[in-house]
Protein backbone atom coordinates (compact mmCIF):
# COMPACT_ATOMS: atom_id res chain seq x y z
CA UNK A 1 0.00 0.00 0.00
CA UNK A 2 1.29 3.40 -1.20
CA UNK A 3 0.54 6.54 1.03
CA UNK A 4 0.31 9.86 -0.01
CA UNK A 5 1.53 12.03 2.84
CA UNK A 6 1.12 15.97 1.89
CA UNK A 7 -2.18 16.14 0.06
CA UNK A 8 -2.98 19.76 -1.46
CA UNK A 9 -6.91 20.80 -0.10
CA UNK A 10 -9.50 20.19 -2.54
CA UNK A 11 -6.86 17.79 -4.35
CA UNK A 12 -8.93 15.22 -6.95
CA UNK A 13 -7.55 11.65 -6.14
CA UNK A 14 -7.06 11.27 -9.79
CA UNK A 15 -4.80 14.26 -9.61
CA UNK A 16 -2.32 12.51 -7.15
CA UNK A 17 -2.22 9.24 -9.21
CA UNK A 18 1.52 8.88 -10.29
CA UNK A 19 3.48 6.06 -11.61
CA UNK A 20 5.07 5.65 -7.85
CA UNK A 21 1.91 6.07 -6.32
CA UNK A 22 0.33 2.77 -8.98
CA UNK A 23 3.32 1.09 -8.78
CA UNK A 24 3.30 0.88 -4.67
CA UNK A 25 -0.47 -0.09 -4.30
CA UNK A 26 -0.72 -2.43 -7.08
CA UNK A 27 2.61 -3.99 -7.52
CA UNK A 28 4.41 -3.59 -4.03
CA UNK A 29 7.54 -1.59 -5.96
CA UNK A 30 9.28 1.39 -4.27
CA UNK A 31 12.11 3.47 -5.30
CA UNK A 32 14.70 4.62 -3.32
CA UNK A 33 16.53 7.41 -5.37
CA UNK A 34 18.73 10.33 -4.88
CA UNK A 35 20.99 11.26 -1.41
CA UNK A 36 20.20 9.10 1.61
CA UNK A 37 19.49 11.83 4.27
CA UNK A 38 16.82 11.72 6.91
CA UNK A 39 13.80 13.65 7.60
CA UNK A 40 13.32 17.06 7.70
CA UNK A 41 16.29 17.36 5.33
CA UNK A 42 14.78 15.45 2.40
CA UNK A 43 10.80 14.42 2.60
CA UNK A 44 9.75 13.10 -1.21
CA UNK A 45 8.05 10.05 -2.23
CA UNK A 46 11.71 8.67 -2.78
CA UNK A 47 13.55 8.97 -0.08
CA UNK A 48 14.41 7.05 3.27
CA UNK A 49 11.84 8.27 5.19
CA UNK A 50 9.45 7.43 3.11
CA UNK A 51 10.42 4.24 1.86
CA UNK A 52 10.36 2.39 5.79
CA UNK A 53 7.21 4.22 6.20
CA UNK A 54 5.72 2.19 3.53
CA UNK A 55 7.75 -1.04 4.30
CA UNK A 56 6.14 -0.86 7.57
CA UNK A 57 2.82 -0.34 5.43
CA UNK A 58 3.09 -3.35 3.17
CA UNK A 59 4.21 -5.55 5.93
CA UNK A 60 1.03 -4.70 8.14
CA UNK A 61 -1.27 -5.52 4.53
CA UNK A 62 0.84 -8.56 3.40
CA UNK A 63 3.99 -10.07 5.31
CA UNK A 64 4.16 -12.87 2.94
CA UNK A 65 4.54 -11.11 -0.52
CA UNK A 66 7.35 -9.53 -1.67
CA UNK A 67 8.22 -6.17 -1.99
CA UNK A 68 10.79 -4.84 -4.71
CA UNK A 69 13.02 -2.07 -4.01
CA UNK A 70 14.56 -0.42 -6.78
CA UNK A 71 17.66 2.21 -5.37
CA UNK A 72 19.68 4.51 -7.50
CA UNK A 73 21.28 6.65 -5.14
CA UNK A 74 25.16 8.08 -4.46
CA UNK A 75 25.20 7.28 -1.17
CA UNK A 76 24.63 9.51 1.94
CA UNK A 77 23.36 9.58 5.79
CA UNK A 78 25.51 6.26 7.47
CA UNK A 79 22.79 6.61 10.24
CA UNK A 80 19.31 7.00 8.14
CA UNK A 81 20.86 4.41 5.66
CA UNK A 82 21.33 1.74 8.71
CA UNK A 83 18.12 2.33 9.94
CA UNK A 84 16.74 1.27 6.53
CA UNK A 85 18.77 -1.49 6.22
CA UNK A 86 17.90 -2.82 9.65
CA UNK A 87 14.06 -2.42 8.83
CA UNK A 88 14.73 -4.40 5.57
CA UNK A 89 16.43 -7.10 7.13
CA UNK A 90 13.21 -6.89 9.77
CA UNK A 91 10.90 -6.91 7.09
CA UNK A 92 9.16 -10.49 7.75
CA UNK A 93 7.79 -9.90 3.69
CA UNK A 94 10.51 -10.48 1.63
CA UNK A 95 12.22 -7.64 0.03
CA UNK A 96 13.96 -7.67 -3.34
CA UNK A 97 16.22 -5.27 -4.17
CA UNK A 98 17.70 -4.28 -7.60
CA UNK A 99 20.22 -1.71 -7.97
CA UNK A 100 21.12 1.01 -11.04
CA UNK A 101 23.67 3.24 -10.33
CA UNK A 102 24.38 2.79 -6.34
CA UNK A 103 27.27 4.31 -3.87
CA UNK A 104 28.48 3.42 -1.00
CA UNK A 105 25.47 3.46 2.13
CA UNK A 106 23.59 2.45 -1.58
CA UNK A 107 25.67 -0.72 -1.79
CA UNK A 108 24.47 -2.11 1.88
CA UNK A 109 21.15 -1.58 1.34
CA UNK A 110 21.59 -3.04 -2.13
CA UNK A 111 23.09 -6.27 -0.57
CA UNK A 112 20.38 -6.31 2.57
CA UNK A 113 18.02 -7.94 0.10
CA UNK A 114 16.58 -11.48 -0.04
CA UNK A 115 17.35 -11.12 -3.54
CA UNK A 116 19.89 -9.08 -4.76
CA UNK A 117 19.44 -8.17 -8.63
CA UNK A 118 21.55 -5.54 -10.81
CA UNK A 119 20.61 -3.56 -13.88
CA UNK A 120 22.87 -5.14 -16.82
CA UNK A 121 25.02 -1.61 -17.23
CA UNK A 122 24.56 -0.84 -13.41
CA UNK A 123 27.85 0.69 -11.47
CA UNK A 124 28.52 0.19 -7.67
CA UNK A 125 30.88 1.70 -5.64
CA UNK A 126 31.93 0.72 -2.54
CA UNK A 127 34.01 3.29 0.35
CA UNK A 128 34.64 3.26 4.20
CA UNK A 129 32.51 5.85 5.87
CA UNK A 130 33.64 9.53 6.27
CA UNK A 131 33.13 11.84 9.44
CA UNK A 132 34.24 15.29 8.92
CA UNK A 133 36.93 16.53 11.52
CA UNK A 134 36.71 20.25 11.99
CA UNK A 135 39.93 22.23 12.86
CA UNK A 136 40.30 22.93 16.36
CA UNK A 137 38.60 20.47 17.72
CA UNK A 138 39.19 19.08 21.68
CA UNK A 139 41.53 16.11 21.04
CA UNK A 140 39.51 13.99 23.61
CA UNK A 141 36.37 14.77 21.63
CA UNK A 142 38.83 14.20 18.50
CA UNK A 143 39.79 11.41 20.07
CA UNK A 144 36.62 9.67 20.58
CA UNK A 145 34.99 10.85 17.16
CA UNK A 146 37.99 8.14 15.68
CA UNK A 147 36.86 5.22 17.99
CA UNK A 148 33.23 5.74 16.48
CA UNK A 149 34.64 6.01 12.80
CA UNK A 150 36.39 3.04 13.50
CA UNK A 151 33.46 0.86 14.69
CA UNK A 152 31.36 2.40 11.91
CA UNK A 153 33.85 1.33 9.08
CA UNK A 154 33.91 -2.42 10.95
CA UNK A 155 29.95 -2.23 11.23
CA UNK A 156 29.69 -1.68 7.60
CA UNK A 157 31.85 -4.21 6.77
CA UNK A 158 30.09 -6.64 8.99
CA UNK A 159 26.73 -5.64 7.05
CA UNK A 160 28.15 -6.56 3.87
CA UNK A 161 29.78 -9.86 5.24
CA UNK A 162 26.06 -10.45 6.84
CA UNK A 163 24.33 -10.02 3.77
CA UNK A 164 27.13 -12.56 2.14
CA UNK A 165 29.31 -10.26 0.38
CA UNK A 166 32.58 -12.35 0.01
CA UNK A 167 34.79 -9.94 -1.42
CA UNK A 168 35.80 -12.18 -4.32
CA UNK A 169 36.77 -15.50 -1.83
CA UNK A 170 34.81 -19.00 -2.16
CA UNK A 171 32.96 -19.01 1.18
CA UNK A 172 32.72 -15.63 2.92
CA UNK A 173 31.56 -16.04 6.40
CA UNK A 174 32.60 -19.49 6.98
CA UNK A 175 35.15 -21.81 8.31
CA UNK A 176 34.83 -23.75 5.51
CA UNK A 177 37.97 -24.53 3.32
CA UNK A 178 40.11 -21.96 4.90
CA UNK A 179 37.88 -18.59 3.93
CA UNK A 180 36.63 -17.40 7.60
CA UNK A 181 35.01 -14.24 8.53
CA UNK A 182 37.86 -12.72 9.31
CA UNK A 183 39.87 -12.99 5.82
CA UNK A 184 36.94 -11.88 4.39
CA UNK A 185 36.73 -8.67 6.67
CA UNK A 186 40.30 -7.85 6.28
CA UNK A 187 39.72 -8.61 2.27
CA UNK A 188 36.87 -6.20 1.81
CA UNK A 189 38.40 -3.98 4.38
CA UNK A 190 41.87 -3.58 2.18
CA UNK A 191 39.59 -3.25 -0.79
CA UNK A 192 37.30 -0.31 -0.17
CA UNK A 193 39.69 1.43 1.52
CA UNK A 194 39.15 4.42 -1.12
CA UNK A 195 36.90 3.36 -3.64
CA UNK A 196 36.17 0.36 -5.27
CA UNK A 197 34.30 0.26 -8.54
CA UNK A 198 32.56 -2.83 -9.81
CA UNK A 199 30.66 -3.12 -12.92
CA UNK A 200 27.36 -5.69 -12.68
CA UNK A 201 28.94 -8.93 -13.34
CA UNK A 202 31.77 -7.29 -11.02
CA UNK A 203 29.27 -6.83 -8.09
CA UNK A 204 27.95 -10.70 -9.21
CA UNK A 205 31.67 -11.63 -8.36
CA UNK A 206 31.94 -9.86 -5.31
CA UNK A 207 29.05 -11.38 -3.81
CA UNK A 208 27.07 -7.92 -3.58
CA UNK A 209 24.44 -9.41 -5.64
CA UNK A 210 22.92 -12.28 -7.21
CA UNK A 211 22.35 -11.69 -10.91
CA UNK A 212 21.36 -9.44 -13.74
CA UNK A 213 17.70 -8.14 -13.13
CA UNK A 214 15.59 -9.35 -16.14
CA UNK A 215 12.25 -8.51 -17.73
CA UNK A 216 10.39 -10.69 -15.92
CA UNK A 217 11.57 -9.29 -12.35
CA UNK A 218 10.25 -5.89 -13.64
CA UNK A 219 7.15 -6.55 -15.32
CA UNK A 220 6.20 -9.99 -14.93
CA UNK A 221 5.88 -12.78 -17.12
């Protein structure tokens, strides 16, 4: 169920119908697009704020069908983006998410999916969080801002490991054959250390996602 929050007075129903509006109500699809910031910074039909609103939504309706979550978005807010990412890994419907163009918090939320799909020409980049230091700062305050960077950047890494990102290894997360959690941490760790660009078959490799979104996941047989 889509919800139309900010309704102009006197407003004709038929006025407010929209292709995300249809889309939510009669096919369960949401799009996440654009900077990942929370509300009262950004409050549009597309962003964070909006989208676990109507996660919540569908959930209450239907927790058994799925819900597909299309995101295009450059990244943004570490703190809105883990709050979606815990409500999508909440969600007791199952949530499919495909990815376009997608940056850094974009690339969690991308792999937090039950199934992770990619848009053929898709690009993903993947970073360590970044908390501006300003000049002059206390250096206990300075101090303590690096201890939370530095369990943010292992949280992150964690989420990706959690939603079975392998970082190129055969079994990420595992004891099995050698590959444990650990290797894979310090793998994806050493790799995203600046930026690390993967293609859609790249992002296949990586273990972000699954496979190449097709027809059929968009519009149905």
């Amino acid at each position: 169920m889509r919800f139309t929050k900010l309704r102009p007075e006197g407003a004709r129903e038929e006025q407010l119908e929209g292709a995300q509006t249809y889309l939510g109500r009669e096919r369960r699809m949401l799009a996440l697009r654009g900077p990942i910031m929370s509300a009262p910074d950004r409050w549009d039909e597309f962003s964070a704020s909006f989208i676990m609103d109507d996660i919540v939504a569908m959930n209450v309706e239907d927790n058994k069908k799925p819900i597909t979550l299309i995101i295009d978005s450059p990244g943004g807010d570490l703190d809105t983006g883990m709050m979606l990412y815990d409500l999508i890994k909440l969600s007791r419907a199952p949530i499919i998410t495909i990815g376009l163009d997608c940056a850094s918090m974009a690339t969690v939320l991308l792999g937090a999916g039950n199934q992770r799909l990619v848009f053929p020409h898709a690009r993903l980049m993947l970073h360590l969080p970044v908390m501006m230091m300003k000049g002059g700062m206390d250096p206990k305050v300075f101090e303590i801002r690096q201890k939370e960077m530095e369990r943010m950047k292992h949280e992150m890494v964690d989420s990706y490991i959690e939603c079975g990102v392998n970082g190129g290894l055969d079994k990420g997360g595992t004891d099995i054959d050698g590959v444990t959690w650990p290797s894979v941490s310090k793998k994806i760790l050493n790799d995203i250390d600046r930026e690390l660009w993967l293609p859609a078959q790249g992002g296949i490799d990586y273990g972000l996602v699954d496979r190449i979104a097709t027809p059929e996941d968009l519009f149905g047989i």
